[in-house]
Protein backbone atom coordinates (compact mmCIF):
# COMPACT_ATOMS: atom_id res chain seq x y z
CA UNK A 1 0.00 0.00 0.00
CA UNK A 2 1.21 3.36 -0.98
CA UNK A 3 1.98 6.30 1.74
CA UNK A 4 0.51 9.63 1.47
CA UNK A 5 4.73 10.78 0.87
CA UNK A 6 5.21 7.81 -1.45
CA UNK A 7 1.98 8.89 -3.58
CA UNK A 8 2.85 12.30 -3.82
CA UNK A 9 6.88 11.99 -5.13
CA UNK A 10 5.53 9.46 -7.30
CA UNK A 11 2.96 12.33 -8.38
CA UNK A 12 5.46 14.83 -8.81
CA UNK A 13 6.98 13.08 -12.21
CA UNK A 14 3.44 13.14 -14.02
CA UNK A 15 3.22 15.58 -17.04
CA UNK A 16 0.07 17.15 -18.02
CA UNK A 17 -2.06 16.26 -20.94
CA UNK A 18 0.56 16.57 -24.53
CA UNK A 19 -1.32 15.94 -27.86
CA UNK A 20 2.05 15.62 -29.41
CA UNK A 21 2.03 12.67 -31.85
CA UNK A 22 5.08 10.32 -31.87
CA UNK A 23 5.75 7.68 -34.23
CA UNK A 24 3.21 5.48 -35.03
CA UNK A 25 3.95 1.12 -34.51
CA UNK A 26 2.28 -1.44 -36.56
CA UNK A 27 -1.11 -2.55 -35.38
CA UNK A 28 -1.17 -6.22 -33.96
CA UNK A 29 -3.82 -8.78 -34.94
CA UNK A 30 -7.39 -8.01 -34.28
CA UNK A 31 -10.85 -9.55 -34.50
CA UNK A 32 -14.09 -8.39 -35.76
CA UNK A 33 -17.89 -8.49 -34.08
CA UNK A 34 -21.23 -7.16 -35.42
CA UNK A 35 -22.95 -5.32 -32.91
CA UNK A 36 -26.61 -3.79 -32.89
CA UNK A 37 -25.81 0.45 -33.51
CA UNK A 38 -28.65 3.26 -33.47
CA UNK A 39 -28.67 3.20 -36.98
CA UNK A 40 -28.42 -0.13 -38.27
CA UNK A 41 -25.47 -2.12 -37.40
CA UNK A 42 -21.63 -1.85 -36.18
CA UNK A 43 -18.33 -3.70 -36.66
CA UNK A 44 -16.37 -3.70 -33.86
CA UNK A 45 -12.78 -4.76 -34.06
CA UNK A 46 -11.36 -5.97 -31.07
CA UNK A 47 -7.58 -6.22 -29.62
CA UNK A 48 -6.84 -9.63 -30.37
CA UNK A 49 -3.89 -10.38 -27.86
CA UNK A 50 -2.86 -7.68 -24.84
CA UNK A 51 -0.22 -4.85 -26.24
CA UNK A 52 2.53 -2.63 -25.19
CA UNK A 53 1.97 0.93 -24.69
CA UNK A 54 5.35 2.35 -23.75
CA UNK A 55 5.90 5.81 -22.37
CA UNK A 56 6.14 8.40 -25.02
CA UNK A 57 5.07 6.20 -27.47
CA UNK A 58 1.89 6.33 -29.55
CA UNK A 59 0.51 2.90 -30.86
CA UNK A 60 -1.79 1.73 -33.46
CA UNK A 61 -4.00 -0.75 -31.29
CA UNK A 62 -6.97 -1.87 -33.79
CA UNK A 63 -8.18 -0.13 -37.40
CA UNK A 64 -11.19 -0.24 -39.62
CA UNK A 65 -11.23 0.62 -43.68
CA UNK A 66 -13.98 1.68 -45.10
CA UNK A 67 -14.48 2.75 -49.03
CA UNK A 68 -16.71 5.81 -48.46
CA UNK A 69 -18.67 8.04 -50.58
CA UNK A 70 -17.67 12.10 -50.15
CA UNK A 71 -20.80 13.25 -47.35
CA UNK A 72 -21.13 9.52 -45.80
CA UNK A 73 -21.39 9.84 -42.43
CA UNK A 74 -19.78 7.12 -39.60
CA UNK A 75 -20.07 6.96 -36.16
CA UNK A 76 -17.12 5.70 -34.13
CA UNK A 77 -16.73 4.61 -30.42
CA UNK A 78 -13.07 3.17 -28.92
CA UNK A 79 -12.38 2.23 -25.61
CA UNK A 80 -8.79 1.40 -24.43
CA UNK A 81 -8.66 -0.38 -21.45
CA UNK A 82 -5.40 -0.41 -19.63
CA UNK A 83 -3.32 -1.97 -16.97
CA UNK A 84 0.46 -0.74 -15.47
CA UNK A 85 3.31 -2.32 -14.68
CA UNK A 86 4.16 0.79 -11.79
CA UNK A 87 2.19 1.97 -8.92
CA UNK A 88 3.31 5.23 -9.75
CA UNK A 89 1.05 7.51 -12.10
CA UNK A 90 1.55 7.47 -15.41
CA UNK A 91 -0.64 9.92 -18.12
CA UNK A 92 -3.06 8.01 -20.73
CA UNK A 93 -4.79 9.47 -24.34
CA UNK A 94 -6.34 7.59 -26.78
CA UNK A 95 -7.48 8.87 -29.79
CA UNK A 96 -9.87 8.03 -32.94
CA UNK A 97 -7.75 8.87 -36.01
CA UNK A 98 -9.08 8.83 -39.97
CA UNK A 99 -6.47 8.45 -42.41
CA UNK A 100 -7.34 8.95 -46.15
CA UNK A 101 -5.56 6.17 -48.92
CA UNK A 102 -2.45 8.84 -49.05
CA UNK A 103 -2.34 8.18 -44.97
CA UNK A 104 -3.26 11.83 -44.30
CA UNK A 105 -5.14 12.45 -41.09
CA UNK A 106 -8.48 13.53 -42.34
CA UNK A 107 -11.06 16.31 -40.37
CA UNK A 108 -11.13 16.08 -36.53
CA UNK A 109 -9.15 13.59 -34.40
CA UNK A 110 -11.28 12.34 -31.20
CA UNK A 111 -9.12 12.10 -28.10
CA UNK A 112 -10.18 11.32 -24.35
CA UNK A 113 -7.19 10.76 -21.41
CA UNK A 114 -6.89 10.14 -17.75
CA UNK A 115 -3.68 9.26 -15.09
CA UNK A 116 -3.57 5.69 -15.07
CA UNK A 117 -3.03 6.04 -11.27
CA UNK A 118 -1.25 2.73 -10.72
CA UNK A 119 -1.29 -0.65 -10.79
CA UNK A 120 -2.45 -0.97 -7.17
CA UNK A 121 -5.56 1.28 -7.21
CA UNK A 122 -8.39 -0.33 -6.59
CA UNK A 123 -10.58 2.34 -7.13
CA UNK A 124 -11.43 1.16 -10.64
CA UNK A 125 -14.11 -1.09 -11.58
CA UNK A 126 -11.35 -3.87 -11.91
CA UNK A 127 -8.41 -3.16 -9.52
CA UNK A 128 -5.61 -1.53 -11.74
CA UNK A 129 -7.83 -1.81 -15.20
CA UNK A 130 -8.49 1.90 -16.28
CA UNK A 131 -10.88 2.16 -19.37
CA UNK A 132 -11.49 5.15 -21.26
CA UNK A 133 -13.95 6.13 -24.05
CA UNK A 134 -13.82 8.19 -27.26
CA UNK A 135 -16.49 9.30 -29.94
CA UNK A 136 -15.60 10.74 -33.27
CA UNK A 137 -18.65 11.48 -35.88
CA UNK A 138 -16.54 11.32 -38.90
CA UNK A 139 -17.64 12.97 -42.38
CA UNK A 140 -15.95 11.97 -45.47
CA UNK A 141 -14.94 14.86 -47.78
CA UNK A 142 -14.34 13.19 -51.03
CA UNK A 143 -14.86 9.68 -52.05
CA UNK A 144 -12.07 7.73 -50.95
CA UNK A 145 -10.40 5.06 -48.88
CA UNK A 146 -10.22 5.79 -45.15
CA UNK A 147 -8.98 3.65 -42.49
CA UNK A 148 -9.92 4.73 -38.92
CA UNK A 149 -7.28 3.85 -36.34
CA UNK A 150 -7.89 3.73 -32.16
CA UNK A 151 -4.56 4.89 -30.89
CA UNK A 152 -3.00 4.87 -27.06
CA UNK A 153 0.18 6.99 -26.35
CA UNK A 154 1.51 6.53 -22.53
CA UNK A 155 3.02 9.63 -20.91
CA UNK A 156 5.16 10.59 -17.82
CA UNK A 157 8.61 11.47 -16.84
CA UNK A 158 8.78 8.93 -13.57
CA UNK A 159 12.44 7.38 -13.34
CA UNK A 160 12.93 3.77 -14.24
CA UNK A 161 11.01 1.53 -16.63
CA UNK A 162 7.68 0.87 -17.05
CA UNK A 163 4.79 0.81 -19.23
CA UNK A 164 1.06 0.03 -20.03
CA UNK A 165 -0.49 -2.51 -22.04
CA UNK A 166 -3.54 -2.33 -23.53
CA UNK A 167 -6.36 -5.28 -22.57
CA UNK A 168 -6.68 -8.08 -25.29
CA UNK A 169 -10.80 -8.10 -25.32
CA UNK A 170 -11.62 -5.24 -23.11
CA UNK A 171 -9.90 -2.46 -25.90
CA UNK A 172 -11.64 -2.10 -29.04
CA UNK A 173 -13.15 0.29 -32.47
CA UNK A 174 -16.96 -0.24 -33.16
CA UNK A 175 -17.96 1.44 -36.13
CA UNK A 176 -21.14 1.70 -37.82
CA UNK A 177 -21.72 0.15 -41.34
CA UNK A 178 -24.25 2.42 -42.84
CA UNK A 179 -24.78 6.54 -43.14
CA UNK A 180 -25.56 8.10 -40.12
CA UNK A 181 -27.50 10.51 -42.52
CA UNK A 182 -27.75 14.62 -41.42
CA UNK A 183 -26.14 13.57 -38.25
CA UNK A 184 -24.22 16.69 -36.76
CA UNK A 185 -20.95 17.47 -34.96
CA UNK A 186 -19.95 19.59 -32.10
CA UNK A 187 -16.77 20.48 -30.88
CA UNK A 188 -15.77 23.96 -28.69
CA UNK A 189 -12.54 25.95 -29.12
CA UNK A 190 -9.32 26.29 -29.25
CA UNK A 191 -7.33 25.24 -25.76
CA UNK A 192 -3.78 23.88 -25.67
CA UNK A 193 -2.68 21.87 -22.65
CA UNK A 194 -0.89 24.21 -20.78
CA UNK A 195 -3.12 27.47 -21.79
CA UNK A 196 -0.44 29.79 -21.92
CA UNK A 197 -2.64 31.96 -24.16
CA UNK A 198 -5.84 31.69 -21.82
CA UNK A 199 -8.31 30.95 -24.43
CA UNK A 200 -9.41 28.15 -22.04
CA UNK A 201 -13.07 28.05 -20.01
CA UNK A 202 -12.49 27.00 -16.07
CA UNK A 203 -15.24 27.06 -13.43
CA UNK A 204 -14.36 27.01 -10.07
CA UNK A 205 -12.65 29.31 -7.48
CA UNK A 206 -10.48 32.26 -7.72
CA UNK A 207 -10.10 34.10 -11.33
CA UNK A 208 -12.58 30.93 -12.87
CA UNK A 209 -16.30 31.62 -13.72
CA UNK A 210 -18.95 29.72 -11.29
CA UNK A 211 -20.39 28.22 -14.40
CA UNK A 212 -20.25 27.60 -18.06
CA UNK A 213 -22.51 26.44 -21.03
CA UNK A 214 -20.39 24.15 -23.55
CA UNK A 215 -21.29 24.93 -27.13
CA UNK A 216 -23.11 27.88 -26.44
CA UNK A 217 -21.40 30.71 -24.62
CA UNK A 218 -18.33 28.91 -24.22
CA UNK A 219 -16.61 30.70 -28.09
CA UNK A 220 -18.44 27.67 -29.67
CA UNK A 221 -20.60 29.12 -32.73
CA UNK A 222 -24.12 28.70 -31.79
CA UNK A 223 -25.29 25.54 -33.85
CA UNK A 224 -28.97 24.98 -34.40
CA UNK A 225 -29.61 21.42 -35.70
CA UNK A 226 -32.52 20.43 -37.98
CA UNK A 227 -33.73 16.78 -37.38
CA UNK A 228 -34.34 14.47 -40.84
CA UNK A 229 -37.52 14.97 -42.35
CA UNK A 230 -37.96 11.06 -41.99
CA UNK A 231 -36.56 11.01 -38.82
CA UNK A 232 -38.82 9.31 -36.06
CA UNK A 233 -36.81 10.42 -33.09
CA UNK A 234 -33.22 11.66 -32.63
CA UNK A 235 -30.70 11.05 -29.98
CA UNK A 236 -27.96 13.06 -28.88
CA UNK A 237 -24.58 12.71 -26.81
CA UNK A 238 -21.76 14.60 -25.50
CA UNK A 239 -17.85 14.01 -24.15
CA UNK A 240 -17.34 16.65 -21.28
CA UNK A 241 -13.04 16.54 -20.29
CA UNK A 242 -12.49 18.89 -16.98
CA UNK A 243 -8.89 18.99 -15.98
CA UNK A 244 -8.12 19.72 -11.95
CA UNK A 245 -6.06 23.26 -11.72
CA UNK A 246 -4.05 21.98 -8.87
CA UNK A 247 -0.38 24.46 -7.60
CA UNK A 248 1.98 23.88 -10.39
CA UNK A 249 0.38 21.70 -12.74
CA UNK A 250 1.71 22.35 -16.39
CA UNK A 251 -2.12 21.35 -17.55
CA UNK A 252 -3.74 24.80 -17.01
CA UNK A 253 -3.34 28.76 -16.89
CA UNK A 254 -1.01 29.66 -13.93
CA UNK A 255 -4.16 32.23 -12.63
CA UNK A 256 -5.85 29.39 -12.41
CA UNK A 257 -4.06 27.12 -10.00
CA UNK A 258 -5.41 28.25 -6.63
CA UNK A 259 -5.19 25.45 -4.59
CA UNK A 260 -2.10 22.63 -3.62
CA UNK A 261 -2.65 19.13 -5.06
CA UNK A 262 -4.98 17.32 -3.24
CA UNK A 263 -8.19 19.15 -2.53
CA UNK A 264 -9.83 17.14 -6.27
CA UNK A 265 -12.53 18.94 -7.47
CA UNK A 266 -16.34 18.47 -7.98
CA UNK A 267 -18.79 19.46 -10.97
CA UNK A 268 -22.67 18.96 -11.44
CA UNK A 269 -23.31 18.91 -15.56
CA UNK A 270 -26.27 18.85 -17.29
CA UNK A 271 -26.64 17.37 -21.05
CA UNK A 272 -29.40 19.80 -22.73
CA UNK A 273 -31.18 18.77 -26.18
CA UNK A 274 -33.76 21.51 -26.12
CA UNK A 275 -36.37 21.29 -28.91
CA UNK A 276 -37.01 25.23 -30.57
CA UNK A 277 -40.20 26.63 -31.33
CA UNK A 278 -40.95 28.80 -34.59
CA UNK A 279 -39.63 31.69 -32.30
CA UNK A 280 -36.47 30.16 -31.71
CA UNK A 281 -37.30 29.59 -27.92
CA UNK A 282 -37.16 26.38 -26.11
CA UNK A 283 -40.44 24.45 -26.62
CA UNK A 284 -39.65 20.72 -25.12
CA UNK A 285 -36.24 20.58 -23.13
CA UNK A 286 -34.85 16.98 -22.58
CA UNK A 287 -31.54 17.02 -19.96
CA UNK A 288 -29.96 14.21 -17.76
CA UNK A 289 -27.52 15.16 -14.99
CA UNK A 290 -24.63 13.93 -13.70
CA UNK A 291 -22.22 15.00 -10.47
CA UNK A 292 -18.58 14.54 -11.08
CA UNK A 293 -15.23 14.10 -8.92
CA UNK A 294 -12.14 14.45 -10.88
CA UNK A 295 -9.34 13.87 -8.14
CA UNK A 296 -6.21 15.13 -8.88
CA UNK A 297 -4.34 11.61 -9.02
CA UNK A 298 -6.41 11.30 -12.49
CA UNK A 299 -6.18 14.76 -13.18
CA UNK A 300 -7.98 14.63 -16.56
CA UNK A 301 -11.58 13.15 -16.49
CA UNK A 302 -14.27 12.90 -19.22
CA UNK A 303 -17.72 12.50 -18.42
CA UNK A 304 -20.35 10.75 -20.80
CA UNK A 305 -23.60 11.73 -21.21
CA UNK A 306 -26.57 10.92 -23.48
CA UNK A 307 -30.12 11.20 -24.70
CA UNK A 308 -31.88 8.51 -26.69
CA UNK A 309 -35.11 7.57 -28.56
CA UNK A 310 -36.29 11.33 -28.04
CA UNK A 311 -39.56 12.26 -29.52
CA UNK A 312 -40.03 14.73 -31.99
CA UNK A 313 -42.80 16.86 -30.78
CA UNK A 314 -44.76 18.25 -33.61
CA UNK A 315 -46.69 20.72 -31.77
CA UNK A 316 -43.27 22.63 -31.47
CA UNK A 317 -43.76 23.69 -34.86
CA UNK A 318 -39.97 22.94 -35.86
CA UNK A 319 -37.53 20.08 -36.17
CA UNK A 320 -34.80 22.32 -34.89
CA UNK A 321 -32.79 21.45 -31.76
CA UNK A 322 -30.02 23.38 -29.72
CA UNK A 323 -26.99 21.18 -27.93
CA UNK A 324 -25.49 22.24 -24.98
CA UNK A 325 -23.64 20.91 -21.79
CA UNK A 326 -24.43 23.15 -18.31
CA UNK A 327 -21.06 22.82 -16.10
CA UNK A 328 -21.13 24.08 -12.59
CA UNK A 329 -18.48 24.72 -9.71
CA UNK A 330 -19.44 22.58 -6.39
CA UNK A 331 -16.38 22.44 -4.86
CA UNK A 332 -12.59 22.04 -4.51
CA UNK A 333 -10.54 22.74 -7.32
CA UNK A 334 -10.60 24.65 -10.56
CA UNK A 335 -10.92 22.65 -13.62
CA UNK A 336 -10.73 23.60 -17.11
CA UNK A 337 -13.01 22.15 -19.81
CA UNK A 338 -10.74 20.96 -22.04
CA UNK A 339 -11.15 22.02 -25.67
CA UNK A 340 -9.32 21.16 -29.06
CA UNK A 341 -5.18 20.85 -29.49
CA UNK A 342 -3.46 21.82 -31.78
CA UNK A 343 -5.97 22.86 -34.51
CA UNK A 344 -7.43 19.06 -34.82
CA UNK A 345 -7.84 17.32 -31.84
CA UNK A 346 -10.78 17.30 -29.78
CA UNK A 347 -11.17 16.50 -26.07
CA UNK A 348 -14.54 18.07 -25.28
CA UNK A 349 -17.33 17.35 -28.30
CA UNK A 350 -21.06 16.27 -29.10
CA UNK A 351 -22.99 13.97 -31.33
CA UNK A 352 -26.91 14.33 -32.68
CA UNK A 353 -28.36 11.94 -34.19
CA UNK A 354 -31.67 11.12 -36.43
CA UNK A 355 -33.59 7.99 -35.46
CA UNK A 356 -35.58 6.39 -39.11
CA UNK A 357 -37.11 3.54 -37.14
């Protein structure tokens, strides 16, 4: 069992949250599954045999090609499950990348990451087994080739060697095999890792607003969505990353770092698919909440939330919708809500979908 001292110089090595790519390995065998999706059905290719993630590293874990037509729309989910070989923290990103046949990256990369904080915590669902998710709604721009790849890159300047390895069965791409027509993407602005131009949003204490609407007053363009005439019902979803502003932590704008490492943080959200009238005011308002703790061993958190099978109310007098994601400070530390790196990469995004059956 770790001491408090023990925890905290192990602590002390782990950098913040890099988006920098390095060289990419070979992906290792891999088997495919049909699942049931929203819109018809998925593959899912699944991590055939458990693989090594080493520090500073970014691998190719399992792919998916698909011949696409320029418009065609495809939903992807990944989740990278991982075990350590230290009890010491060590960072964790995995990303949803599109390649076109020249093996350019193509449109937005989907990223998610957390501290893997050991390989003793047993504060996981399965002691020392951290999963994380990822969603990318990806839009092809020309007819072409693309293969999709789930990556994992490992991250941490701890002495000594160590590493993680992704889970054989547990890590896997599901994609779906048909158009996810007039589906819609959202995605809010600009913020690199360390914020040193302060184009982040925080909530919390100190310099940080109490509260914040993602997507809609957050710099994200205001996005009205109009459902499928044949739609049925629609769905939506949304990827909320917070990132604890802890003393000294290269992860967020040095303003914003009020507190020592230790205090965590807590966040109520609200997921908000909000159904406009001919006015452009809310007529039917469909939410689910959530309360969050993002601890400052994990540092980086991302919340899932989602709305399904939602009627389309005639009486409304539009099929227009409005997406947004209502973050509020409880307590503890500031966190910023993570945005997209580097001009491509996106931590914090939505989905909306149309239902035809």
């Amino acid at each position: 069992m770790r001491t408090t001292t023990d925890r905290v110089f192990r602590k002390a090595f782990v950098t913040g949250l890099g988006m920098a790519l390095a060289a990419l390995w070979s992906a290792p065998a891999q088997a495919a599954d049909v699942v049931a999706a929203g819109a018809g059905t998925a593959t899912r290719q699944i991590l055939a045999s458990d693989t090594t993630v080493p520090r500073g590293v970014t691998v190719d874990l399992v792919r998916r090609t698909m011949a696409l037509s320029a418009g065609e729309k495809r939903h992807l989910r990944g989740r990278l499950e991982t075990t350590s070989t230290t009890t010491g923290i060590v960072g964790l990103t995995q990303r949803i990348r599109c390649l076109n046949a020249s093996g350019a990256t193509v449109s937005v990369v989907a990223a998610s990451a957390r501290n893997h904080e050991g390989s003793d915590t047993t504060t996981y669902a399965t002691p020392g087994h951290l999963p994380l998710y990822a969603d990318l709604l990806f839009t092809a721009p020309s007819a072409d080739t693309y293969t999709c790849v789930l990556q994992g890159t490992a991250y941490s300047s701890l002495p000594g060697s160590y590493h993680l390895t992704a889970v054989a069965d547990k890590t896997w791409l599901e994609t779906d095999d048909t158009d996810r027509t007039g589906a819609h993407w959202w995605q809010n602005p600009a913020c690199e890792s360390a914020d040193s131009a302060g184009a982040c949003t925080y909530v919390g204490d100190g310099a940080a607003r109490r509260d914040a609407w993602v997507f809609y007053d957050d710099g994200t363009p205001v996005h009205k969505w109009q459902a499928h005439p044949d739609a049925v019902s629609v769905s939506a979803q949304a990827n909320l990353e917070l990132t604890t502003c802890y003393h000294a932590t290269a992860s967020c704008a040095v303003v914003m770092q009020v507190y020592p490492r230790g205090k965590n943080a807590v966040v109520d959200t609200r997921l908000e698919f909000i159904q406009l009238d001919a006015t452009g005011h809310a007529c039917r308002t469909h939410s689910t909440t959530a309360r969050r703790t993002v601890t400052d061993d994990a540092h980086h958190a991302v919340g899932y939330s989602s709305l399904t099978g939602i009627p389309i109310d005639s009486a409304c007098g539009t099929r227009t919708f409005l997406l947004r994601v209502y973050v509020k400070h409880v307590s503890g530390q500031t966190v910023k809500i993570d945005g997209t790196q580097s001009g491509i990469t996106s931590l914090t995004n939505g989905i909306a979908f149309n239902n035809f059956s």
